[in-house]
N, C-alpha and C. Protein backbone atom coordinates (compact mmCIF):
# COMPACT_ATOMS: atom_id res chain seq x y z
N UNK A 1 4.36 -16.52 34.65
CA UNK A 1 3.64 -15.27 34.50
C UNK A 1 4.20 -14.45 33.34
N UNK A 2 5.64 -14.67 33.35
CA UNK A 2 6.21 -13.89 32.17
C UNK A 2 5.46 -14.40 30.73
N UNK A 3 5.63 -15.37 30.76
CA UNK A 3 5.24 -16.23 29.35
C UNK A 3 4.33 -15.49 29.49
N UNK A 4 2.93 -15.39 29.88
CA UNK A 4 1.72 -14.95 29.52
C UNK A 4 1.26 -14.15 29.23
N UNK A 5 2.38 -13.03 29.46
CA UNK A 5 2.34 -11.66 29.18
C UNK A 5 2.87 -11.29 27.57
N UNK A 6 4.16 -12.01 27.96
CA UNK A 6 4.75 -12.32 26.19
C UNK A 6 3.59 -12.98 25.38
N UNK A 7 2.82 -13.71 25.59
CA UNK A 7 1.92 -13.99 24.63
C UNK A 7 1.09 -13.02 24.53
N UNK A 8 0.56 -12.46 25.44
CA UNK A 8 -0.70 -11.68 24.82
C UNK A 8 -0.10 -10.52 24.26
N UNK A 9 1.25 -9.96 24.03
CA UNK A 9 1.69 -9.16 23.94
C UNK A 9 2.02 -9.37 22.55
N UNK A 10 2.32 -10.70 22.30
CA UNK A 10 2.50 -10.65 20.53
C UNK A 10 1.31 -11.16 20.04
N UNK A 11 0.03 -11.49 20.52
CA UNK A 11 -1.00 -11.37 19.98
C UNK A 11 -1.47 -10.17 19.42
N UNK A 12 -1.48 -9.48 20.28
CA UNK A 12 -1.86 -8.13 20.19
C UNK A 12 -0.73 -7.59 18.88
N UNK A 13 0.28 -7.56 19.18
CA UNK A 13 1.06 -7.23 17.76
C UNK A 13 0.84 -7.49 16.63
N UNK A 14 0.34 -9.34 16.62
CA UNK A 14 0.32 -9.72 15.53
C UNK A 14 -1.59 -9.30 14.43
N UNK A 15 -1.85 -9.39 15.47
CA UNK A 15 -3.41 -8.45 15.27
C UNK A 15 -3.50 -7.02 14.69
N UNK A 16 -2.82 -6.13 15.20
CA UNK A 16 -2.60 -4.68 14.66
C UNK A 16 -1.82 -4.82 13.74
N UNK A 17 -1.50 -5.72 13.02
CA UNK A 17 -0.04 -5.26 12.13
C UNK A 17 -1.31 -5.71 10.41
N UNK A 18 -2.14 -6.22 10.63
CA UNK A 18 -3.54 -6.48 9.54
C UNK A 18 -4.14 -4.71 9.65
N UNK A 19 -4.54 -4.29 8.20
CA UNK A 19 -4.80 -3.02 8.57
C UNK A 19 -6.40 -2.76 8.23
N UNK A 20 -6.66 -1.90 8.49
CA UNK A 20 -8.43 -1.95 8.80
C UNK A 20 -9.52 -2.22 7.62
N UNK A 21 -9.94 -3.50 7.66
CA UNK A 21 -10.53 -3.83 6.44
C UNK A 21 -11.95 -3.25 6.07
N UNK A 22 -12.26 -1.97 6.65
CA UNK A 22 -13.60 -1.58 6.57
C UNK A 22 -14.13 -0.69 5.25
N UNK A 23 -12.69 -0.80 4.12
CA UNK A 23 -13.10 0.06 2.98
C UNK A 23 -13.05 -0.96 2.09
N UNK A 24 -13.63 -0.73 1.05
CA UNK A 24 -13.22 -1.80 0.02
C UNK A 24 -12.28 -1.77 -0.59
N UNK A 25 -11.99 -3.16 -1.23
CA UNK A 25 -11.21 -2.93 -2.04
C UNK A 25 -10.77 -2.12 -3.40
N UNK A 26 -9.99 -1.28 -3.72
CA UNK A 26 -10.07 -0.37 -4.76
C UNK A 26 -9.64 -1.56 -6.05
N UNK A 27 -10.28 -1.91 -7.55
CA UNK A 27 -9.76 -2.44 -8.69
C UNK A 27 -9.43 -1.41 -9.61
N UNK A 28 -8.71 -1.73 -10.88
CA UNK A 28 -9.27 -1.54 -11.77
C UNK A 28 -8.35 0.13 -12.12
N UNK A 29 -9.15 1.07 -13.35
CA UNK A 29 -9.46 2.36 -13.33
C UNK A 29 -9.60 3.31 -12.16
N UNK A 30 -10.14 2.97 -11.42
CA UNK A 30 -10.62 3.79 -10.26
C UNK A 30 -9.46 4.05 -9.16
N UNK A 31 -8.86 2.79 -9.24
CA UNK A 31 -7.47 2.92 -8.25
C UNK A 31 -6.66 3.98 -8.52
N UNK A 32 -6.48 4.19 -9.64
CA UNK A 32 -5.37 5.08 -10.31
C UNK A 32 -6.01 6.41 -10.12
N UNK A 33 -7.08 6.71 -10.06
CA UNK A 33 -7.43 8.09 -10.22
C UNK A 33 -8.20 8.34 -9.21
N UNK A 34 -8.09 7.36 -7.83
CA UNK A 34 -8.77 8.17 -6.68
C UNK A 34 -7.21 8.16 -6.02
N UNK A 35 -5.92 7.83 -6.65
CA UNK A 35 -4.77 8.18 -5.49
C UNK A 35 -4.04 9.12 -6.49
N UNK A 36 -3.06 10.59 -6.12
CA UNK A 36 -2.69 11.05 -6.73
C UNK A 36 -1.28 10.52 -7.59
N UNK A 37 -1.07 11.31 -8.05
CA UNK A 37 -0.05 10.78 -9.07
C UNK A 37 1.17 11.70 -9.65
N UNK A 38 2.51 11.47 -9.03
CA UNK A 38 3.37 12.30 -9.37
C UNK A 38 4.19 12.63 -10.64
N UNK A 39 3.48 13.36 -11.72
CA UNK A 39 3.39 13.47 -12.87
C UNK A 39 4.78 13.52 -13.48
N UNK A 40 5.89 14.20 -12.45
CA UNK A 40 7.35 13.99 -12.60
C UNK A 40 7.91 13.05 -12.48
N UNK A 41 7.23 12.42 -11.37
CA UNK A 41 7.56 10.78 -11.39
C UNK A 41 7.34 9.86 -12.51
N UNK A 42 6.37 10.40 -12.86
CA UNK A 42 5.69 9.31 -13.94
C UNK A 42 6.04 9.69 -14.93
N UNK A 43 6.47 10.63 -15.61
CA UNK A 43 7.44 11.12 -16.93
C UNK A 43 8.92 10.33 -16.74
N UNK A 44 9.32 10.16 -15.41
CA UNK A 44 10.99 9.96 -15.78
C UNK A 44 10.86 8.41 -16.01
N UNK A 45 9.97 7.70 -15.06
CA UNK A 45 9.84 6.66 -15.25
C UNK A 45 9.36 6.05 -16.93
N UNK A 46 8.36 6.57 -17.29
CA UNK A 46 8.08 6.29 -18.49
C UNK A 46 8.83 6.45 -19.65
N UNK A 47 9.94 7.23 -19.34
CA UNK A 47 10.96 8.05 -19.98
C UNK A 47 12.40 6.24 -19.69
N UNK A 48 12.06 6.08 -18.54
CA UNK A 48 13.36 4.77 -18.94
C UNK A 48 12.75 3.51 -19.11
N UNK A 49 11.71 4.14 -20.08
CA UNK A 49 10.79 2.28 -20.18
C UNK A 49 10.17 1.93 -19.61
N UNK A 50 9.80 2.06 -18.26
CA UNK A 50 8.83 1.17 -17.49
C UNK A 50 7.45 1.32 -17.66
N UNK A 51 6.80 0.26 -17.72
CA UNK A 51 4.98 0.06 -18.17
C UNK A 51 4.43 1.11 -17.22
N UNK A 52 3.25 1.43 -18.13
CA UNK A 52 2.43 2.43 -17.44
C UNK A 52 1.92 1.68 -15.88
N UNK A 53 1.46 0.23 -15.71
CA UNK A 53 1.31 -0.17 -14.40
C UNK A 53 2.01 0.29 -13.76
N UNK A 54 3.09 -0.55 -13.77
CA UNK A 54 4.85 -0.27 -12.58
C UNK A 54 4.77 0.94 -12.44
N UNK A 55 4.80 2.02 -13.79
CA UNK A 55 5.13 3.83 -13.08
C UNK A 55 3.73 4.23 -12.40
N UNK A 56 2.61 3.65 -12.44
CA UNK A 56 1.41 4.43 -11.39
C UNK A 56 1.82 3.84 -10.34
N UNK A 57 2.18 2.53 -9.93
CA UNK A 57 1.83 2.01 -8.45
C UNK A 57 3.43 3.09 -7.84
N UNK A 58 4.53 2.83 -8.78
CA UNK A 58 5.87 4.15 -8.42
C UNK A 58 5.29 4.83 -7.93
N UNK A 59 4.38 5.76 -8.67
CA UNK A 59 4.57 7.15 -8.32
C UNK A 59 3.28 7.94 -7.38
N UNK A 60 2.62 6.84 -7.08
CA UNK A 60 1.38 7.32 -6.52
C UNK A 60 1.59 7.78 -5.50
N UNK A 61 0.58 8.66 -4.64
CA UNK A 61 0.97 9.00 -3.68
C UNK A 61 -0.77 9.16 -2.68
């Protein structure tokens, strides 16, 4: 009886831990400017070199 409980119990875990696929996917342009962006973040970063990619996905919020 134990076992069966442990199973459905990490079913269930392993199910909720996928997160809700009912929006689309964001590409592109649009990603960057529908999430905000911490402009201090993104100065210091850009400030020690790192590509404009790497400092948006940093600093987004």
């Amino acid at each position: 009886m134990r076992a069966i409980v442990i199973l459905i119990a990490l079913a269930v875990a392993g199910c909720s831990y996928f997160p809700d696929r009912t929006e689309p996917p964001q590409r592109g342009a649009s990603s960057s400017t529908s999430r905000g962006i911490d402009t201090l973040c993104m100065n210091d970063c850009l400030g020690s070199n790192g590509t404009k990619e790497f400092c948006e996905d940093r600093c987004s919020y």
